[in-house]
Protein backbone atom coordinates (compact mmCIF):
# COMPACT_ATOMS: atom_id res chain seq x y z
CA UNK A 1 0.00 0.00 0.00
CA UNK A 2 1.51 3.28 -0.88
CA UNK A 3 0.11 4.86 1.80
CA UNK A 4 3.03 6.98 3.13
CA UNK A 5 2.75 9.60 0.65
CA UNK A 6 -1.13 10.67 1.41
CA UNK A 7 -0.10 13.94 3.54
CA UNK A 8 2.40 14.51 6.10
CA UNK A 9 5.88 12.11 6.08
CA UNK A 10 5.21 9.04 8.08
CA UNK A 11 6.82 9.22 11.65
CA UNK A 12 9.72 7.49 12.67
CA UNK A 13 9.70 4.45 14.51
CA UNK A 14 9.31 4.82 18.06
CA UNK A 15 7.59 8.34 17.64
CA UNK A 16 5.04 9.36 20.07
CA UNK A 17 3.43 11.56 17.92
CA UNK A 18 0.22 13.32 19.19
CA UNK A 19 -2.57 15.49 18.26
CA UNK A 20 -2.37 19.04 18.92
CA UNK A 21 -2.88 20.73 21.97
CA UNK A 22 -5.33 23.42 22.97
CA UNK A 23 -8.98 24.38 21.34
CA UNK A 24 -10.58 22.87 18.90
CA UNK A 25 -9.75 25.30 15.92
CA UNK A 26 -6.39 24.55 16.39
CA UNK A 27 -6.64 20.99 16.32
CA UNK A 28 -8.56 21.77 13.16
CA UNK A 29 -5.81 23.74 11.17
CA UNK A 30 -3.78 21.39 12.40
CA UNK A 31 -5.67 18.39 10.85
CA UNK A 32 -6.28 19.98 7.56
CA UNK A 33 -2.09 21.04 7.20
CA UNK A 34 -2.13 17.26 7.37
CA UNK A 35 -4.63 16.76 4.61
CA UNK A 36 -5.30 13.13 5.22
CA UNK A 37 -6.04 10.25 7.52
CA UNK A 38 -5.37 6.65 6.53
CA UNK A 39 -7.68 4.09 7.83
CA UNK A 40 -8.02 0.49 7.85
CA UNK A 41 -11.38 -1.32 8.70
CA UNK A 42 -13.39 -3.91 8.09
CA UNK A 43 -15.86 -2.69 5.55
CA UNK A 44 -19.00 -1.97 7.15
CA UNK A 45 -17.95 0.87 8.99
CA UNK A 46 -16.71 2.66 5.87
CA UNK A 47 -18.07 6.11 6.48
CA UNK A 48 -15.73 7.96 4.45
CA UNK A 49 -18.09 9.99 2.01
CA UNK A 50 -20.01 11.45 5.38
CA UNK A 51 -16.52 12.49 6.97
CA UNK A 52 -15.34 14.33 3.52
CA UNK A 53 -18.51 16.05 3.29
CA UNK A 54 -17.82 17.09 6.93
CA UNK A 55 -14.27 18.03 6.50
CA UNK A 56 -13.31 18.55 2.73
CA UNK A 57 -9.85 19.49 3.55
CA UNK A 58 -8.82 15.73 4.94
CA UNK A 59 -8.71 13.41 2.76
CA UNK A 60 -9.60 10.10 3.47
CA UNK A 61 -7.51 6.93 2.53
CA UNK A 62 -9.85 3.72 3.68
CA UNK A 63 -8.72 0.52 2.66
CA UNK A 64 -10.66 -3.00 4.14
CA UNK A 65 -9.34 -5.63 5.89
CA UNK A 66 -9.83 -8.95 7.81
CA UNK A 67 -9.03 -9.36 11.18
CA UNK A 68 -6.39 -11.72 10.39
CA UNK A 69 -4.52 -9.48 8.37
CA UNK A 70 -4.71 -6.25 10.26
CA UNK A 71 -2.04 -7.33 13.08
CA UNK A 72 0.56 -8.10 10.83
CA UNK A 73 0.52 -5.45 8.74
CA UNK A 74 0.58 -3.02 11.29
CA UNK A 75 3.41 -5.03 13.04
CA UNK A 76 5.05 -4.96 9.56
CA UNK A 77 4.81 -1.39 9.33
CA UNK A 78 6.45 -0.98 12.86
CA UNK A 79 9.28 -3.27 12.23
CA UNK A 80 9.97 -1.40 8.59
CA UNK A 81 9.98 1.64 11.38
CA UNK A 82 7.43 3.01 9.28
CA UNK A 83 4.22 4.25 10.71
CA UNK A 84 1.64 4.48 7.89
CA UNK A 85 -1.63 4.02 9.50
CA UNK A 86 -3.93 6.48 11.37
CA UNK A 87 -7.07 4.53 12.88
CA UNK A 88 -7.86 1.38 12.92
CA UNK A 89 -11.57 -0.31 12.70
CA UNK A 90 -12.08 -3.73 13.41
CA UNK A 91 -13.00 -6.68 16.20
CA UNK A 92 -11.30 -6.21 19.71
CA UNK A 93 -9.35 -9.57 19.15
CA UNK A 94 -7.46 -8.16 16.48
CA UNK A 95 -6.84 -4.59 18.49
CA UNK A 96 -5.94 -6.85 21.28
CA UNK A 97 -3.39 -8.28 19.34
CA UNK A 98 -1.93 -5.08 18.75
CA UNK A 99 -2.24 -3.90 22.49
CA UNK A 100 -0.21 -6.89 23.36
CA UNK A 101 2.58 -5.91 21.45
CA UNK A 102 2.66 -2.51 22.51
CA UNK A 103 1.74 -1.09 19.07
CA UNK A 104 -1.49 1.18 20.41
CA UNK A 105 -1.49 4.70 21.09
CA UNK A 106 -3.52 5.97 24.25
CA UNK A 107 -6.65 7.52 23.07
CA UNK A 108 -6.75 9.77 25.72
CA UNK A 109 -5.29 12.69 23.36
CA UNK A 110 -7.77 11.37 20.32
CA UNK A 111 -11.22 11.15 21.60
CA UNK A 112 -11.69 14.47 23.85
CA UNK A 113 -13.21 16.31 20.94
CA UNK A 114 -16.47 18.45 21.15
CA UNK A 115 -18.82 15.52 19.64
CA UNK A 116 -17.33 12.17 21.57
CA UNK A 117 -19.86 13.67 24.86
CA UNK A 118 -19.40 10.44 26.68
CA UNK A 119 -22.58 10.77 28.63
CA UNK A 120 -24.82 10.12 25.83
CA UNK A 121 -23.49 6.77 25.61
CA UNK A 122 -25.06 3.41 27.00
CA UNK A 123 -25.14 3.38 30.37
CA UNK A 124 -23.28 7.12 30.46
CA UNK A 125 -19.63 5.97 29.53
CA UNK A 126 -17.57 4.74 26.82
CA UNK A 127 -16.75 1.49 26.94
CA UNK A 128 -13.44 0.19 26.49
CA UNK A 129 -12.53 -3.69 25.91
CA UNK A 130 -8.91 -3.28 27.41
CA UNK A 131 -8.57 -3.86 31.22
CA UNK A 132 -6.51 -0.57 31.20
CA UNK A 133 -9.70 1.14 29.62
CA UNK A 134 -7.83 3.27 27.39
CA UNK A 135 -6.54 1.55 24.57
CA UNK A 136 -9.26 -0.32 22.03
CA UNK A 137 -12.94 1.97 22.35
CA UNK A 138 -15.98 -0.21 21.35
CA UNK A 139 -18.57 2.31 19.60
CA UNK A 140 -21.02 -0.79 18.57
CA UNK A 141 -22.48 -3.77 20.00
CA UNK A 142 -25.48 -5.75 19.54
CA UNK A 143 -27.94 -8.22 21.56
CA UNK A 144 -27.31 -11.99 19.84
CA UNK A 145 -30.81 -13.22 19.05
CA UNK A 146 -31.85 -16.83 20.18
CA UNK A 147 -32.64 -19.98 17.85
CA UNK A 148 -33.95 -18.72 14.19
CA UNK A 149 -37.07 -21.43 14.20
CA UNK A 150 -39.16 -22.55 11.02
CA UNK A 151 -42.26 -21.25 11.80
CA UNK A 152 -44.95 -22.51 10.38
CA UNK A 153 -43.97 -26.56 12.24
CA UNK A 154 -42.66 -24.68 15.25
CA UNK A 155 -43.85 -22.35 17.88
CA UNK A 156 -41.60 -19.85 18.26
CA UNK A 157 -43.52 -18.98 22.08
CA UNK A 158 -42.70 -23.09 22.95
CA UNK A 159 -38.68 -22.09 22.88
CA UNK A 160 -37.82 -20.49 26.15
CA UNK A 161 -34.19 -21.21 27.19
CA UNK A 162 -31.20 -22.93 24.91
CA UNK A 163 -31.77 -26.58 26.80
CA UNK A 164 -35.01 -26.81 24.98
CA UNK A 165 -32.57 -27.68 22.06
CA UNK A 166 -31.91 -30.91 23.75
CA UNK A 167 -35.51 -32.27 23.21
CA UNK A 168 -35.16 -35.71 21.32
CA UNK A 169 -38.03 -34.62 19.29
CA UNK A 170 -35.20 -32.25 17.57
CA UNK A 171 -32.52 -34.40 16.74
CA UNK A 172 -31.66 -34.58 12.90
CA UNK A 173 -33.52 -31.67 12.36
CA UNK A 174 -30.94 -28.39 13.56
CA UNK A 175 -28.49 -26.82 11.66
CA UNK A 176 -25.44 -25.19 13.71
CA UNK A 177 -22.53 -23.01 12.39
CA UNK A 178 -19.75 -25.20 12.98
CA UNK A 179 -18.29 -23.62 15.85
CA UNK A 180 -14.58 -25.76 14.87
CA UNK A 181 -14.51 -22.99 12.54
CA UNK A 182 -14.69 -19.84 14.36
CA UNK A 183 -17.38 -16.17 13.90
CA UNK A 184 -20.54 -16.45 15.35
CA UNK A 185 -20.79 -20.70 16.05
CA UNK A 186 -17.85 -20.48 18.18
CA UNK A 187 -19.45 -17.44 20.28
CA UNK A 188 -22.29 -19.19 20.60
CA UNK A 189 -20.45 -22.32 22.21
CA UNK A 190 -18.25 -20.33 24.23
CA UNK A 191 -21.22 -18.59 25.47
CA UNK A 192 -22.37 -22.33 26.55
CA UNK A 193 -19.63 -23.48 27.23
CA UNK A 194 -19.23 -20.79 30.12
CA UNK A 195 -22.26 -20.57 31.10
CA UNK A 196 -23.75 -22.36 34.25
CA UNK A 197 -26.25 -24.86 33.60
CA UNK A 198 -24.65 -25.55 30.28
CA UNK A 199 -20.57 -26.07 29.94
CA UNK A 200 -18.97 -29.02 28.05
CA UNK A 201 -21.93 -31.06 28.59
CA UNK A 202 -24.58 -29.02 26.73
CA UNK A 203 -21.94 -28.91 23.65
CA UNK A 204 -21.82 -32.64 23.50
CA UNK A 205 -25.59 -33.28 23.71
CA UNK A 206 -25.94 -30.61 20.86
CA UNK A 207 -23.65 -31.12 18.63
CA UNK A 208 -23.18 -35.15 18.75
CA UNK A 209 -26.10 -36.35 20.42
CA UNK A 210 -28.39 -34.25 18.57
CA UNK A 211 -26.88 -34.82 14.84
CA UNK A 212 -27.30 -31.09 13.62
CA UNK A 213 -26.13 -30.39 10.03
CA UNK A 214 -23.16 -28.41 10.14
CA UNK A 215 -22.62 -25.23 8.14
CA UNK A 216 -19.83 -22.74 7.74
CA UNK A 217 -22.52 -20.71 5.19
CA UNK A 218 -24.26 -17.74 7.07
CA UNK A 219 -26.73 -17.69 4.43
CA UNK A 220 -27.58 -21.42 3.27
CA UNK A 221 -28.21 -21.77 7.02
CA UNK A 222 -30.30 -19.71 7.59
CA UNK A 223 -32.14 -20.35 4.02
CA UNK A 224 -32.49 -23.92 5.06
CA UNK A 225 -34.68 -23.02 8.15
CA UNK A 226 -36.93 -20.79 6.33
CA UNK A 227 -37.38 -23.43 3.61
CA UNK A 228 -38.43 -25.96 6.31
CA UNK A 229 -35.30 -27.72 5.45
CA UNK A 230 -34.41 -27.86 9.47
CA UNK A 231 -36.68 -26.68 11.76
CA UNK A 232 -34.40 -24.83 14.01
CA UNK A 233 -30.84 -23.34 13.48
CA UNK A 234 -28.38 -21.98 16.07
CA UNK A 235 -24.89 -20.76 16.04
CA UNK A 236 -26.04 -18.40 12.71
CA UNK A 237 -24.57 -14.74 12.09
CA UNK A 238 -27.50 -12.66 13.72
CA UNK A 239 -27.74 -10.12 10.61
CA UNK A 240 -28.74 -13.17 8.07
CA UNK A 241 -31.46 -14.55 11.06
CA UNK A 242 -32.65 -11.12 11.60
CA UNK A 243 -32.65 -10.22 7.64
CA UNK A 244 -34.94 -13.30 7.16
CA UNK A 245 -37.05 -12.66 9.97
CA UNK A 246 -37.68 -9.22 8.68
CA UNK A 247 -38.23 -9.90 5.25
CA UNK A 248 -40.39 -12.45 6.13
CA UNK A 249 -39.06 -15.83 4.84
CA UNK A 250 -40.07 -17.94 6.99
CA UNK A 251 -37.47 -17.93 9.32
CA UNK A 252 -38.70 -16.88 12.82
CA UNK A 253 -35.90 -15.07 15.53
CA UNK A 254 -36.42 -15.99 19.32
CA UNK A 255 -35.45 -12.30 20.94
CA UNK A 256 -33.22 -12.70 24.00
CA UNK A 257 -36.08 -11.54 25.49
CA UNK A 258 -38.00 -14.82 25.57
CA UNK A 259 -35.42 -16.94 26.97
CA UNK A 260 -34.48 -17.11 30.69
CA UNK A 261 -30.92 -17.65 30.11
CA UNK A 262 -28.23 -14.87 30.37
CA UNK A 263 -28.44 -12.32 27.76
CA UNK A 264 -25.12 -12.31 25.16
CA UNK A 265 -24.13 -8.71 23.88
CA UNK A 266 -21.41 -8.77 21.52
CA UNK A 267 -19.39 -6.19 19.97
CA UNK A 268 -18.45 -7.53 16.45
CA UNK A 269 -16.40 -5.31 14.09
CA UNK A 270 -17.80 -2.48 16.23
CA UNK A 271 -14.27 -1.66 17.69
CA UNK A 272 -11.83 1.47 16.96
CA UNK A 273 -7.80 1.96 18.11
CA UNK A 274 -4.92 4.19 17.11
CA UNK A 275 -1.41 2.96 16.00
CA UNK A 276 0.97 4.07 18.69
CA UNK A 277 2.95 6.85 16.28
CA UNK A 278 0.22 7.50 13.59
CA UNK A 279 1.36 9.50 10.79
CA UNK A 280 -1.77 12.49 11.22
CA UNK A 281 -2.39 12.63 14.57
CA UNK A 282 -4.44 15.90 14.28
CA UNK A 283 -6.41 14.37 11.26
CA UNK A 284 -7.16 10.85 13.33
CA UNK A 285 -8.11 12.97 16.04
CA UNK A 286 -11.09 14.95 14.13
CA UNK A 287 -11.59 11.48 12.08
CA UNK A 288 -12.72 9.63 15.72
CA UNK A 289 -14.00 13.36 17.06
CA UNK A 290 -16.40 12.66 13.77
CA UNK A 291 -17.29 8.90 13.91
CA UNK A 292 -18.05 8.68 17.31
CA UNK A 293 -20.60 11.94 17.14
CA UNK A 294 -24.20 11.31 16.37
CA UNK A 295 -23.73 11.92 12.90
CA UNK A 296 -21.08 9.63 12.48
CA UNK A 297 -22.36 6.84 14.38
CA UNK A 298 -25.87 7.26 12.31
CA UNK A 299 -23.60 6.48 9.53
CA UNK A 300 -21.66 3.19 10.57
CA UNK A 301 -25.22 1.96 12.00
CA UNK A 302 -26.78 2.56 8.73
CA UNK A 303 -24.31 0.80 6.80
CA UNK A 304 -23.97 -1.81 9.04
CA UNK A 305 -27.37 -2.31 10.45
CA UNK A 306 -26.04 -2.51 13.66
CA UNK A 307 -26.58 -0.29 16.86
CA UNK A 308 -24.49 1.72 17.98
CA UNK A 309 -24.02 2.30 21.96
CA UNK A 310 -24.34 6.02 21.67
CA UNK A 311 -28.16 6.41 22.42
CA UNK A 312 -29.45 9.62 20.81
CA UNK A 313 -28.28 7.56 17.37
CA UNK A 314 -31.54 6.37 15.35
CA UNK A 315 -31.98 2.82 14.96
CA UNK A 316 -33.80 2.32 11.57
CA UNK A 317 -32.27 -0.77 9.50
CA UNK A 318 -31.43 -2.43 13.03
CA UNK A 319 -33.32 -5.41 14.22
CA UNK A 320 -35.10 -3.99 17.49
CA UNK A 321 -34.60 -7.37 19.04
CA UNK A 322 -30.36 -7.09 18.92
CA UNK A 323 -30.79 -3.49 20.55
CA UNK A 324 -28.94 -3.30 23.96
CA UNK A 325 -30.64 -1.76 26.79
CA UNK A 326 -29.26 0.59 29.61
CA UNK A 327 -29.37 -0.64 32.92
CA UNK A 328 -29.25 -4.41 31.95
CA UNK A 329 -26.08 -7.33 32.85
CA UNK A 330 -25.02 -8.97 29.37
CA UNK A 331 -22.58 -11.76 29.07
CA UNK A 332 -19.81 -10.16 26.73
CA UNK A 333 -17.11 -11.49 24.84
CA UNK A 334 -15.17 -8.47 23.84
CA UNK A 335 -13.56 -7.76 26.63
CA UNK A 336 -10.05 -8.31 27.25
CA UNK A 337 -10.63 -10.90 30.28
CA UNK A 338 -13.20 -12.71 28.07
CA UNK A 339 -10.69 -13.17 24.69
CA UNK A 340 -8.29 -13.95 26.86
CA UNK A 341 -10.14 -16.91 28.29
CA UNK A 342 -11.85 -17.79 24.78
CA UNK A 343 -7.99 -18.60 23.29
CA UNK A 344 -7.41 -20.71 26.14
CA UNK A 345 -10.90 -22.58 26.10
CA UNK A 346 -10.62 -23.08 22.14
CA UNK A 347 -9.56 -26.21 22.28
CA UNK A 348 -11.56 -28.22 24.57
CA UNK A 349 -14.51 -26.70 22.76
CA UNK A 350 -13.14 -27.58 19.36
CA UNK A 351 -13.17 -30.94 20.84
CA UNK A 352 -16.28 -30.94 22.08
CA UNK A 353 -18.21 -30.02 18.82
CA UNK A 354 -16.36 -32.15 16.70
């Protein structure tokens, strides 16, 4: 990526280059001497033509990314002692990966801009998935929905709690996400698998006893329940269940709502960071000022379909079942206790759905 020559000379390895101090205007002038940011993310958070419209003067250099690849090339960039990279938008795993290796900047010096206004976010803070709370922000998360159900040969009222998958009268007729494989099957069976009442056990019985079809397809699964091909499928990205259940497909969602087990929240791609060193600090810090104001969070939510925590963002496009709510105790999985513990669980749980 030629990346180095979008604006001001990429800093030197080591740098501890930061964003200007004093008021906003001069953070500003600052930001548009730089005349770019450089951004990696995952895709759906691509807000890019909001922010130029916003700020003509900054150009903005957005290319997507997996989570796999993001580490390394960051790590490559540090070890070329180059420093090409501004912000960074992705899962906390990868950003943890970073923050391990000491390759984060504090965001203390990027987010105190005039639109971040912490309390209008859930529960009055930001929420940060590092245990130091100042490294890896998380500006969306979303509610995972229960079982997706074929509706018209089952109730969706008769499923109350994730045991009621164990009924023999189910057996040969679920399809799971193969959780061997990682995304939103292997959330769902770490989710069991830590859960009390469930653990190792309830994996077992589900996956083995109960002979579901495997799938490593978001969208055949979910197809396949609302074609009557299975009657009920678990372990399925929540955007394809709730996209069904919207459109009407056949496919039927059981809300967290309805069950009596522990409510999962999980954050997704919905994670930002900084590079320690970034090559436009000014610019990164009016490019997060931006995306984590209500305008810019309307904007990731919209092309996501996926809440945002900041609560005076409008929630059109997102499945009202998957929006968090203040005030309530989820089970999460971004933070960095819980990856942490998910690496080290992987495989006895690989072994246990296999």
């Amino acid at each position: 990526m030629a990346l180095a020559a979008c604006g001001s000379q990429a800093a030197p390895a080591g740098s501890k280059a930061a964003p200007a101090a004093g008021d906003w205007s001069q953070v500003l002038a600052a930001a548009n001497k730089e005349g770019s940011v450089v951004v990696v993310g995952s895709g759906n958070a691509d807000a890019t033509e909001g922010f130029s419209k916003r700020y003509p003067g900054i150009k903005v250099f957005y290319t997507p990314i997996t989570g796999n690849q993001m580490p390394p090339k960051i790590l490559a960039e540090r070890s070329a002692g180059k420093h090409l990279t501004d912000v960074l938008l992705h899962g906390t795993e990868a950003a943890m990966t970073l923050e391990d290796a000491g390759a984060l900047a504090d965001l203390d010096g990027y987010i105190s801009g005039p639109d971040v206004s912490p309390d209008k976010w859930l529960d009055g803070k930001l929420q940060f998935a590092d245990n130091a709370g100042k490294y890896i922000l998380v500006y969306s998360a979303y509610v995972k929905l229960g079982p997706a159900v074929y509706a018209k040969e089952v109730d969706p009222k008769s499923i109350t709690s994730w045991h009621d998958l164990l009924d023999p009268k189910w057996k040969g007729k679920l399809i799971a996400g193969d959780a061997a494989a990682g995304g939103a099957a292997f959330g769902m069976a770490w989710y069991w698998y830590v859960t009390p009442g469930y653990g190792k056990p309830y994996l077992e019985q589900l996956y083995k006893q109960q002979s579901p079809t495997l799938s490593r397809n978001n969208q055949q699964a979910i197809n396949s329940v609302a074609h009557g091909e299975h009657l009920i499928g678990v372990g399925i990205g929540d955007n394809s269940v709730a996209n069904a259940d919207t459109k009407g497909l056949g496919a039927k969602a059981i809300p967290w709502t309805q069950l009596k087990d522990p409510p999962y929240m999980t954050a997704g791609l919905g994670a930002v960071a900084v590079p320690e060193g970034p090559p436009h600090p000014n610019a990164a810090r009016v490019y997060l000022d931006w995306l984590l104001s209500e305008e810019g969070q309307a904007l990731v939510t919209g092309n996501a379909n996926l809440p945002s925590l900041r609560q005076d963002v409008p929630t059109e496009g997102v499945f009202p079942p998957m929006l968090p709510k203040a005030g309530v105790k989820y089970f999460t999985d971004y933070s960095e206790d819980a990856i942490r513990q998910k690496a080290k669980d992987l495989a006895d749980i690989k072994a246990a759905v296999s």
